[in-house]
Protein backbone atom coordinates (compact mmCIF):
# COMPACT_ATOMS: atom_id res chain seq x y z
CA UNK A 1 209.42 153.30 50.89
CA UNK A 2 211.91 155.20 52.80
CA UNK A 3 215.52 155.06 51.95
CA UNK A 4 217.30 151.73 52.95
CA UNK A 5 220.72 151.57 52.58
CA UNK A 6 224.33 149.96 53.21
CA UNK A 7 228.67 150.67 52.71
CA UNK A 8 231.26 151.69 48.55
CA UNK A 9 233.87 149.62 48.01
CA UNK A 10 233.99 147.13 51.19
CA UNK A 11 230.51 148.07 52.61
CA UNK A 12 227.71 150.67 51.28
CA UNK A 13 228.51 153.99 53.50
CA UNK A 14 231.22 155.82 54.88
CA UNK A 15 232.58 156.29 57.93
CA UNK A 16 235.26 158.14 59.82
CA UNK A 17 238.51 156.62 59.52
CA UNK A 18 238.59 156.41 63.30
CA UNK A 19 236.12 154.77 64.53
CA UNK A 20 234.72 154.69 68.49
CA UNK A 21 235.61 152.20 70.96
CA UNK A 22 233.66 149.38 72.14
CA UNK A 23 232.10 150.99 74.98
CA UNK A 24 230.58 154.13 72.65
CA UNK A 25 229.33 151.59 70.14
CA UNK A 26 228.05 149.95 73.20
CA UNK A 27 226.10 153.07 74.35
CA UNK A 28 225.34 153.78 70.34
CA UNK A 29 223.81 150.54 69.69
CA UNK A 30 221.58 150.48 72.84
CA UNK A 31 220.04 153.91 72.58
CA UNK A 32 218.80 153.87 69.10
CA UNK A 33 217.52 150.23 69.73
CA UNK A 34 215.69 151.88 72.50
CA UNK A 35 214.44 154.33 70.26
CA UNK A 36 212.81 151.99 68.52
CA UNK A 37 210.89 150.02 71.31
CA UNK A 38 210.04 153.94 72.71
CA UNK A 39 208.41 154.23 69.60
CA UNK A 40 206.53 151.28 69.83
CA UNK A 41 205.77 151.16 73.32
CA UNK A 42 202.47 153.44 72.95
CA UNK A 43 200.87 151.19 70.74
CA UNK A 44 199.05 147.41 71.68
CA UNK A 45 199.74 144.63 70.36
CA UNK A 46 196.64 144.62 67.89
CA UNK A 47 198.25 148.14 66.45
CA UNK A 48 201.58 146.26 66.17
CA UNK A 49 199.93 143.75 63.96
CA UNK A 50 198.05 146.24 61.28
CA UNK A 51 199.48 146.51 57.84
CA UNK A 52 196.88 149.35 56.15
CA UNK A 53 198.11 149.27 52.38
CA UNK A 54 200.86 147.40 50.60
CA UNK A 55 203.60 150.00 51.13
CA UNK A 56 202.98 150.14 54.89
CA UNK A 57 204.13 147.24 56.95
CA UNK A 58 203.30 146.34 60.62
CA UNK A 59 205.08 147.76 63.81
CA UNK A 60 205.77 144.25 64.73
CA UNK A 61 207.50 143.37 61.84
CA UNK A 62 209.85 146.12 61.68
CA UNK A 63 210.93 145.70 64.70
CA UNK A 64 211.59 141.99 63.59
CA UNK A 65 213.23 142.78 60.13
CA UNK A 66 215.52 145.57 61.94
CA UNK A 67 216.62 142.83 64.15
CA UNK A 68 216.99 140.00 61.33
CA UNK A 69 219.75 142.54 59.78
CA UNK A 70 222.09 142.64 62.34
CA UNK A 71 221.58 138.70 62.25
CA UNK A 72 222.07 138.77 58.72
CA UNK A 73 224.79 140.83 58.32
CA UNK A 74 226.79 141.38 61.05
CA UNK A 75 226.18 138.10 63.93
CA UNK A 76 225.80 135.70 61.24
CA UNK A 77 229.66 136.54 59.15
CA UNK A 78 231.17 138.00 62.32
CA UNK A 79 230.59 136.03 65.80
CA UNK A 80 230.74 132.23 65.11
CA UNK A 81 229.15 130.97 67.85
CA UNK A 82 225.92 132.48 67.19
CA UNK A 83 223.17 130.76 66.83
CA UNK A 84 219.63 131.93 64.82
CA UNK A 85 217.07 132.81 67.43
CA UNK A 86 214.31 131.01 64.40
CA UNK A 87 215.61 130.07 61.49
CA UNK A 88 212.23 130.22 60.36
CA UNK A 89 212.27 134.70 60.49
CA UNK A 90 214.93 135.00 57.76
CA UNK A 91 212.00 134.28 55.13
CA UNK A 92 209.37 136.35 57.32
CA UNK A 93 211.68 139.49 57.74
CA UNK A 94 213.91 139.88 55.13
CA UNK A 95 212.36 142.93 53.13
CA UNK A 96 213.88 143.25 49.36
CA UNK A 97 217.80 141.52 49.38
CA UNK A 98 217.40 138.70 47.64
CA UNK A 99 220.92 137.57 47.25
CA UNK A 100 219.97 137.11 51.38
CA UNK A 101 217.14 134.25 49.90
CA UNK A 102 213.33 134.47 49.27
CA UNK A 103 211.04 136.36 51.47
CA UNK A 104 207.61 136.65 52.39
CA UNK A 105 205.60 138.94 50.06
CA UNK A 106 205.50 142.23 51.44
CA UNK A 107 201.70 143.39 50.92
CA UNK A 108 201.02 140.06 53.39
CA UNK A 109 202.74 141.15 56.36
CA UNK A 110 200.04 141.80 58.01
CA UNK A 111 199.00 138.36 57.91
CA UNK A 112 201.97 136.95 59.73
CA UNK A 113 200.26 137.03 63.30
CA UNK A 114 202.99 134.67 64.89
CA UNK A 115 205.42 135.42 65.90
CA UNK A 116 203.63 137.52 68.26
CA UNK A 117 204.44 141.56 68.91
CA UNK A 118 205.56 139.52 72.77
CA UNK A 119 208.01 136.76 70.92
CA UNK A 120 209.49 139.74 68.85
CA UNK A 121 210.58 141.92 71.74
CA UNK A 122 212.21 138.37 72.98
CA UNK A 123 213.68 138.34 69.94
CA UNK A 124 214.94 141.45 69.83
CA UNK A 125 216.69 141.09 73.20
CA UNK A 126 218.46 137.59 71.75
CA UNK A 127 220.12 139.64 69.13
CA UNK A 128 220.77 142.59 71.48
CA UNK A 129 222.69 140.49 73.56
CA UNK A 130 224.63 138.80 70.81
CA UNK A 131 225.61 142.25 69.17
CA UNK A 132 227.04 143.57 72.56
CA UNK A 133 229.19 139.88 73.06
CA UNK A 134 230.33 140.56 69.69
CA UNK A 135 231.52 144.43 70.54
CA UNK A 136 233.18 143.84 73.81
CA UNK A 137 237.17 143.57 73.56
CA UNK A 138 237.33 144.31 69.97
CA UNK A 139 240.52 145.91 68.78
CA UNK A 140 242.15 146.99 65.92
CA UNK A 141 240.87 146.44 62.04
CA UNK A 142 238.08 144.12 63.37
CA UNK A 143 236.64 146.92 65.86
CA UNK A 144 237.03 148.99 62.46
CA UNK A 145 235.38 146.19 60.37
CA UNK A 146 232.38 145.54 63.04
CA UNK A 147 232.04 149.27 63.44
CA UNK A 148 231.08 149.69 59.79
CA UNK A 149 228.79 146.98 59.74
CA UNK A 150 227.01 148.20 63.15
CA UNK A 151 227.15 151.99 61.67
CA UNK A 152 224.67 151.06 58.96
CA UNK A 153 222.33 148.78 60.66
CA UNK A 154 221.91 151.73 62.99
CA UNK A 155 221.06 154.23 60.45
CA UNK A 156 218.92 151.36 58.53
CA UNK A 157 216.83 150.81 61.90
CA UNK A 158 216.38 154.50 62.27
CA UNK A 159 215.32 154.78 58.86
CA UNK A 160 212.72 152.24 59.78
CA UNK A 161 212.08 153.87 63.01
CA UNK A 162 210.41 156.72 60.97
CA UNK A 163 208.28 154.61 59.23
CA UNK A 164 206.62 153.04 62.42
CA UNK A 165 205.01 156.68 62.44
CA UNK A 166 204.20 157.01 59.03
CA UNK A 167 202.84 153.65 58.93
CA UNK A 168 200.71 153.64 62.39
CA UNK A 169 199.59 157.05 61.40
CA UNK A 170 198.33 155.63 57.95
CA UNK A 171 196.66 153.08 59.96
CA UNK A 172 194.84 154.84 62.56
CA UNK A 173 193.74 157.39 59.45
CA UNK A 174 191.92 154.60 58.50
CA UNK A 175 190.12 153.66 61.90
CA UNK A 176 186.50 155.46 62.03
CA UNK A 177 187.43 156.33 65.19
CA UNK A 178 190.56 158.06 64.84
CA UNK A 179 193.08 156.81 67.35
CA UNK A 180 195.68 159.41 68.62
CA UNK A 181 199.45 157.89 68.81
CA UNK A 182 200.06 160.29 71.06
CA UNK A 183 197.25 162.57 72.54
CA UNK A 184 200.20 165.01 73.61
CA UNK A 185 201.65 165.40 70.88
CA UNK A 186 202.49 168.72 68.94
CA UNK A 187 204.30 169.91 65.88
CA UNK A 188 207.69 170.94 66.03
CA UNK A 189 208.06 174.79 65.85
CA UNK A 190 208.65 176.50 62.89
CA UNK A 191 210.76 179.53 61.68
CA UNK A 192 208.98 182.62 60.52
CA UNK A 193 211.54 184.06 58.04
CA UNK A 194 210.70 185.11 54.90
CA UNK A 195 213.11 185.92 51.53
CA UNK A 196 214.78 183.69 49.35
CA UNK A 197 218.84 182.03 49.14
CA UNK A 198 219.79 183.65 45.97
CA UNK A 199 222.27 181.30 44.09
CA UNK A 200 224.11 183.21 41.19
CA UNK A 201 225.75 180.75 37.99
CA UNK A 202 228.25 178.86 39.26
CA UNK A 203 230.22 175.34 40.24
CA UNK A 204 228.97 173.52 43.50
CA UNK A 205 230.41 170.80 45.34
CA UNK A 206 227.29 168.29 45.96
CA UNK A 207 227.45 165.06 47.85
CA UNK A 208 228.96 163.24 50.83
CA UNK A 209 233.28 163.91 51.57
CA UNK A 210 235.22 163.65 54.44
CA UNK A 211 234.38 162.08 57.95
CA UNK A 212 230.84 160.95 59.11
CA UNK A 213 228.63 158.10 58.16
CA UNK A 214 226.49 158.35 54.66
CA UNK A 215 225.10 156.15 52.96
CA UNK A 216 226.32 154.89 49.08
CA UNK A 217 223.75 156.96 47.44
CA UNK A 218 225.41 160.38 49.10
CA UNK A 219 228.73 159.70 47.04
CA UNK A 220 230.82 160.53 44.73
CA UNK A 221 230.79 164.24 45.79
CA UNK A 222 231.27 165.41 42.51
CA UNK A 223 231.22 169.71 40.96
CA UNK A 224 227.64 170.75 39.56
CA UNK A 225 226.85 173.82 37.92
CA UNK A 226 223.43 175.56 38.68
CA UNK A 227 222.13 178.00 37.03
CA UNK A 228 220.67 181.37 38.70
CA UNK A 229 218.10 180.40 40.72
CA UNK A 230 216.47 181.76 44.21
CA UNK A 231 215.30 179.08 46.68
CA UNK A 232 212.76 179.97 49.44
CA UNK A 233 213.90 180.09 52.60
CA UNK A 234 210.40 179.02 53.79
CA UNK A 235 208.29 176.27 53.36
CA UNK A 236 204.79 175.98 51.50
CA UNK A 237 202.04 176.15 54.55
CA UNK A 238 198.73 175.13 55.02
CA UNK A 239 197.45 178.65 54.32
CA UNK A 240 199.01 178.55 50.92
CA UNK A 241 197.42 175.39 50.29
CA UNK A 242 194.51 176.51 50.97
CA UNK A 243 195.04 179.68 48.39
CA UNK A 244 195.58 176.66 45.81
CA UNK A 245 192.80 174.82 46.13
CA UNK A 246 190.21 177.45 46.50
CA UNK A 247 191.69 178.51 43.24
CA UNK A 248 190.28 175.41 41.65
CA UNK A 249 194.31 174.12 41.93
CA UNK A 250 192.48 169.77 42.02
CA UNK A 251 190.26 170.82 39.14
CA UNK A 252 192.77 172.68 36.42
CA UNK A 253 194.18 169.94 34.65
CA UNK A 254 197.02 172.40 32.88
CA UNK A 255 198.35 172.77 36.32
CA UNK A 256 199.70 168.90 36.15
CA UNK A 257 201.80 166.42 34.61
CA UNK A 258 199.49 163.79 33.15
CA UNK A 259 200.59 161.14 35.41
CA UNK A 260 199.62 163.61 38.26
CA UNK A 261 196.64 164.25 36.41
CA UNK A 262 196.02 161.07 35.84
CA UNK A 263 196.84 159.61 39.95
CA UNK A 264 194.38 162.99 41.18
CA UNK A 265 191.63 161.47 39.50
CA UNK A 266 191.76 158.07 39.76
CA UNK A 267 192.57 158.56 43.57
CA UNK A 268 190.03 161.40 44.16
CA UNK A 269 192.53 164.07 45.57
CA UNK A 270 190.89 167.23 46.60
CA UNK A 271 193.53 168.07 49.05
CA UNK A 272 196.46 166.59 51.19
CA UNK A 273 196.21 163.35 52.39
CA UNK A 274 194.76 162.74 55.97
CA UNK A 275 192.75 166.29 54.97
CA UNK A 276 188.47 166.18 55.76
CA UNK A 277 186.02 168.64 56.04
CA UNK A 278 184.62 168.38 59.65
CA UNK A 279 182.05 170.66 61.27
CA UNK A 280 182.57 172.97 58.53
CA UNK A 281 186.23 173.14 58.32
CA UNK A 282 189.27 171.47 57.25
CA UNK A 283 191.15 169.09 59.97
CA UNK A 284 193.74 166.54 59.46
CA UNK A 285 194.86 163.21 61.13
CA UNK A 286 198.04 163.63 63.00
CA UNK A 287 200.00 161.85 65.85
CA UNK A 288 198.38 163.69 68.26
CA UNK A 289 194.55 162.21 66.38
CA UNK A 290 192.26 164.65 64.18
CA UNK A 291 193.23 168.37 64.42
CA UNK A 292 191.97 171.49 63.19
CA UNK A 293 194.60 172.89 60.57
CA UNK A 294 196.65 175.43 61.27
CA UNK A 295 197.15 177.86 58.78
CA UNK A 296 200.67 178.51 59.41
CA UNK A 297 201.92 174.96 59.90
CA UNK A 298 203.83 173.53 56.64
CA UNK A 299 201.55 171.64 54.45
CA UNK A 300 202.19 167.64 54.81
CA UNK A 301 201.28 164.90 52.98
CA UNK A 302 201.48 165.82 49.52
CA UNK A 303 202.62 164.14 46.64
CA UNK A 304 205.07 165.17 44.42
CA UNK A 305 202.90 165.64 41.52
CA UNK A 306 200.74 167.90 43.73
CA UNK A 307 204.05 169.71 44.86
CA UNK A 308 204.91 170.29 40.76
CA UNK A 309 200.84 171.09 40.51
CA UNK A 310 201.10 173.84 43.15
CA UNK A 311 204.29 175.52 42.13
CA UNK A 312 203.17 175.61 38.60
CA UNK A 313 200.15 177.39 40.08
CA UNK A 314 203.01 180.09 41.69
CA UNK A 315 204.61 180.20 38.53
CA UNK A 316 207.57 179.10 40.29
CA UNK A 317 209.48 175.83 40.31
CA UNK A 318 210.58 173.32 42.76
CA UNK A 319 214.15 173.05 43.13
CA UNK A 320 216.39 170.77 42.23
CA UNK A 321 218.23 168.63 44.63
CA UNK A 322 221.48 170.33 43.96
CA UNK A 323 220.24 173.57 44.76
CA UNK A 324 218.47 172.17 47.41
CA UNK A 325 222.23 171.57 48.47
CA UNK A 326 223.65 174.57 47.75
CA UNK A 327 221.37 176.63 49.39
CA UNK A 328 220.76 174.34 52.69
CA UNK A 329 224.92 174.40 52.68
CA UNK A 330 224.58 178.70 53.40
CA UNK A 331 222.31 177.64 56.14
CA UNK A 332 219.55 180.36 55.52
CA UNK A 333 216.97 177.75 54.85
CA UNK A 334 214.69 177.78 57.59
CA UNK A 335 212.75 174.74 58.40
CA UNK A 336 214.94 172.43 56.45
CA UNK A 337 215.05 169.74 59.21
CA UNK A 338 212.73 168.32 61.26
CA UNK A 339 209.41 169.41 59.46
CA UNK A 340 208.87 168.18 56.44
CA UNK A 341 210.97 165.84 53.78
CA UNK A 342 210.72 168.16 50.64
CA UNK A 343 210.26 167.21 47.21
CA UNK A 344 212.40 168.46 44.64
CA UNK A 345 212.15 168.19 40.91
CA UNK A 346 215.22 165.78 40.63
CA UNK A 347 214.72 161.95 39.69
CA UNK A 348 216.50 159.79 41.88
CA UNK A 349 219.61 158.85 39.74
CA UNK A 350 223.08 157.71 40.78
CA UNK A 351 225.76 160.73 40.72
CA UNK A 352 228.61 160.14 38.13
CA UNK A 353 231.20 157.44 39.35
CA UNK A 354 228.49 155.84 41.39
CA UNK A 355 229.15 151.93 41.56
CA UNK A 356 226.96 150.26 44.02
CA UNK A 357 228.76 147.14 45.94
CA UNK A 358 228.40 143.48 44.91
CA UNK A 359 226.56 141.57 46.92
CA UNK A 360 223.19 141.73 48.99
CA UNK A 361 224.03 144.83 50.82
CA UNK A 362 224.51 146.58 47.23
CA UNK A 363 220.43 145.88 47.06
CA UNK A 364 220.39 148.58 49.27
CA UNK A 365 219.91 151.79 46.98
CA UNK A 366 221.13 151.54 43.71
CA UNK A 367 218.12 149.05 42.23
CA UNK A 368 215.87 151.66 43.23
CA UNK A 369 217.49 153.98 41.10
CA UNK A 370 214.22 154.75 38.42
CA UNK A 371 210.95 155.85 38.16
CA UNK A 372 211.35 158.18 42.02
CA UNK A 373 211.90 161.48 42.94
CA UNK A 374 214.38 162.84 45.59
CA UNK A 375 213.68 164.65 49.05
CA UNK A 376 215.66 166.23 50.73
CA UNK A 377 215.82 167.75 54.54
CA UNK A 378 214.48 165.18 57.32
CA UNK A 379 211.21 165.25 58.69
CA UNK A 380 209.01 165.65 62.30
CA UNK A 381 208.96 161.75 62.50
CA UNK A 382 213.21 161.37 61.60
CA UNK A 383 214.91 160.53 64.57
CA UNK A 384 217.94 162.72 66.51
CA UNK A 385 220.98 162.80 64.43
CA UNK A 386 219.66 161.26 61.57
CA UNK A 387 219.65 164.56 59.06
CA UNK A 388 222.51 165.78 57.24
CA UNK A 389 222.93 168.34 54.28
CA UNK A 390 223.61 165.41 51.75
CA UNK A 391 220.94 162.65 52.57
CA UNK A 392 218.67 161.94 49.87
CA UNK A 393 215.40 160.64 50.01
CA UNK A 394 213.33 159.12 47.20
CA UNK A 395 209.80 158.41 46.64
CA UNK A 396 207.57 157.46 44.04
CA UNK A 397 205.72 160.57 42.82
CA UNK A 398 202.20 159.05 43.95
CA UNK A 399 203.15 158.47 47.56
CA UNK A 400 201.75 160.97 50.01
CA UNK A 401 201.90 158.79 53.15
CA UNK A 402 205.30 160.25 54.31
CA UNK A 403 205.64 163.24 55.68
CA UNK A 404 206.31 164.96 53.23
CA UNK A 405 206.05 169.02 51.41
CA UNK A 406 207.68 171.68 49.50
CA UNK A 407 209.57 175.16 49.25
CA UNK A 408 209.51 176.65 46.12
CA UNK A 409 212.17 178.11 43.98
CA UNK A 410 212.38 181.01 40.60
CA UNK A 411 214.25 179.91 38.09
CA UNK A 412 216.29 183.08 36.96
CA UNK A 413 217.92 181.42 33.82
């Protein structure tokens, strides 16, 4: 699952201490809610309804759930005369807050064929109209209040506006026919740069301060010293990849963590995910449908115990998410937005002081605090002005559905 979160203290996120007027939030709210029907607009209403594997979940019905939040938590406590489009789509679309009251179990979402992809977009435009009624002529600490609230539901519905690609693509992966989302599309391009960030012994502020939204996971910033290390300025490619596995990199078990091991075999890895041999080479399932690969592209859909596999196979490490930081902060990492998320060899812990809020918007990221790995960086599929030097992802380290690679780091302690 991709990162879901919400505001310390009064709300799960923070946010400049002067916040827009009504007319920018207007403009704000409207464009990424466009985003997200953009998105959706290339795909019918039988692709809306497809939910491929339990951690996927239907275009329809994010679209639904991202609109059930701002019911949730901003219409329902903040405009009184609103009224529930159904009060019937708070069970169907809540996801995981369950101080918000039950909800439907997620691997079934694809069973939930009304409301239909048609009724949601009507939906949708209900709760677009109450949010704007809500904005207009607010002043003062309840423009500041309502500005909070809105902040987060936008980054939560771009958040989810990522995973309409990694889902669909997941989806249409599985067709035998191999459906393109988008027979134009290409991949982003990539620096060239080679050379490493070299990050002597020291102190490093890591984390979220100052101005700008984050969410509650980003925070405390707090001092962390990291040892001598040298972090790649370049992501792992394809061709590299390539170099692993004809190197017997799926078949040496000393190469992996026995989980890994383990999650290879039982799964059948033998290379990325979305990877086949066709007409005698390797191709891969992308947006744009089933492509050759190309050698110099970053590698993409791997999981994180392939990641540890391959660097072990270097004889290098991946880095930590603090000098993830640290290096991305000297900007001479090329390629660390807008690519690939990359997996680092940090669990996905809170950072001293953390406290998550009371209530359900504290469900956002701190019960998901065991058992995942962070990312860092943004990916092809994140939208505009959703990447910042201090987000952190987290994953599972079996999930290879994301978007999701490496760079690789020495370890000079």
């Amino acid at each position: 699952m991709l990162i879901e979160a919400e505001m310390p203290d009064a709300a799960p996120a923070t946010l400049s201490a002067q916040p827009a007027g009504p007319a920018e939030l207007i403009r704000r709210f409207r464009e990424v809610r466009g985003e997200t029907e953009r998105r959706a607009a290339p795909l019918s209403a039988e692709d809306q309804q497809v939910q491929s594997m339990p951690d996927a979940s239907p275009t329809k019905w994010h679209r639904a759930h991202t609109s059930w939040f701002f019911e949730q938590f901003l219409l329902g406590p903040r405009l009184p005369e609103y009224r529930t489009y159904d009060e019937r789509f708070a069970f169907l679309f809540n996801s995981y807050y369950v101080a918000a009251g039950p909800r439907h179990a997620r691997f079934q979402r694809g069973m939930v064929t009304r409301p239909t992809a048609e009724e949601v977009g009507r939906y949708r435009a209900h709760v677009d109209a109450a949010v704007i009624r809500c904005l207009e002529g607010l002043s003062g600490a309840d423009l500041a209040g309502v500005a909070a609230l809105l902040e987060v539901g936008l980054n939560h519905e771009q958040q989810h506006q990522e995973l309409m690609l990694t889902d669909i693509l997941h989806a249409f992966s599985q067709n035998p026919t191999l459906p393109a989302y988008d027979p134009a599309w290409r991949p982003p391009a990539r620096s060239r740069a080679d050379g490493e960030v070299v990050l002597p012994r020291g102190i490093h502020r890591i984390g979220h301060e100052g101005d700008g939204f984050s969410f509650d996971n980003e925070s405390p910033a707090h001092d962390a010293l990291i040892q001598p290390v040298r972090v790649s300025r370049r992501l792992v490619t394809n061709r590299d990849w390539l170099g692993f596995m004809e190197d017997g990199g799926y078949r040496r078990p000393e190469l992996w963590l026995m989980d890994g091991w383990s999650a290879a075999q039982n799964e059948g890895w033998e290379a990325p995910g979305y990877w086949r041999q066709e007409s005698g080479g390797w191709h891969a399932m992308t947006l744009g449908g089933l492509r050759p690969i190309d050698p110099e592209q970053p590698v993409c859909h791997v999981s994180h115990y392939e990641a540890d596999a391959f660097a072990r196979w270097s004889g290098k490490v991946l880095p930590s998410e603090f000098e993830w930081e640290a290096a991305a902060r000297s900007g001479e990492l090329d390629d660390a937005y807008g690519s690939v998320w990359q997996w680092t060899r940090s669990a996905y812990l809170p950072y001293p002081g953390y406290r998550p809020v009371e209530g359900a918007l504290g469900e956002y990221n701190g019960k998901f605090m065991s058992n995942q790995m962070v990312l860092r960086g943004s990916s092809l599929a994140t939208p505009s002005g959703h990447s910042r030097v201090t987000y952190r992802n987290f994953f599972y380290p079996g999930q290879r559905w994301q978007f999701t690679g490496l760079r690789l780091a020495d370890d000079l302690a």
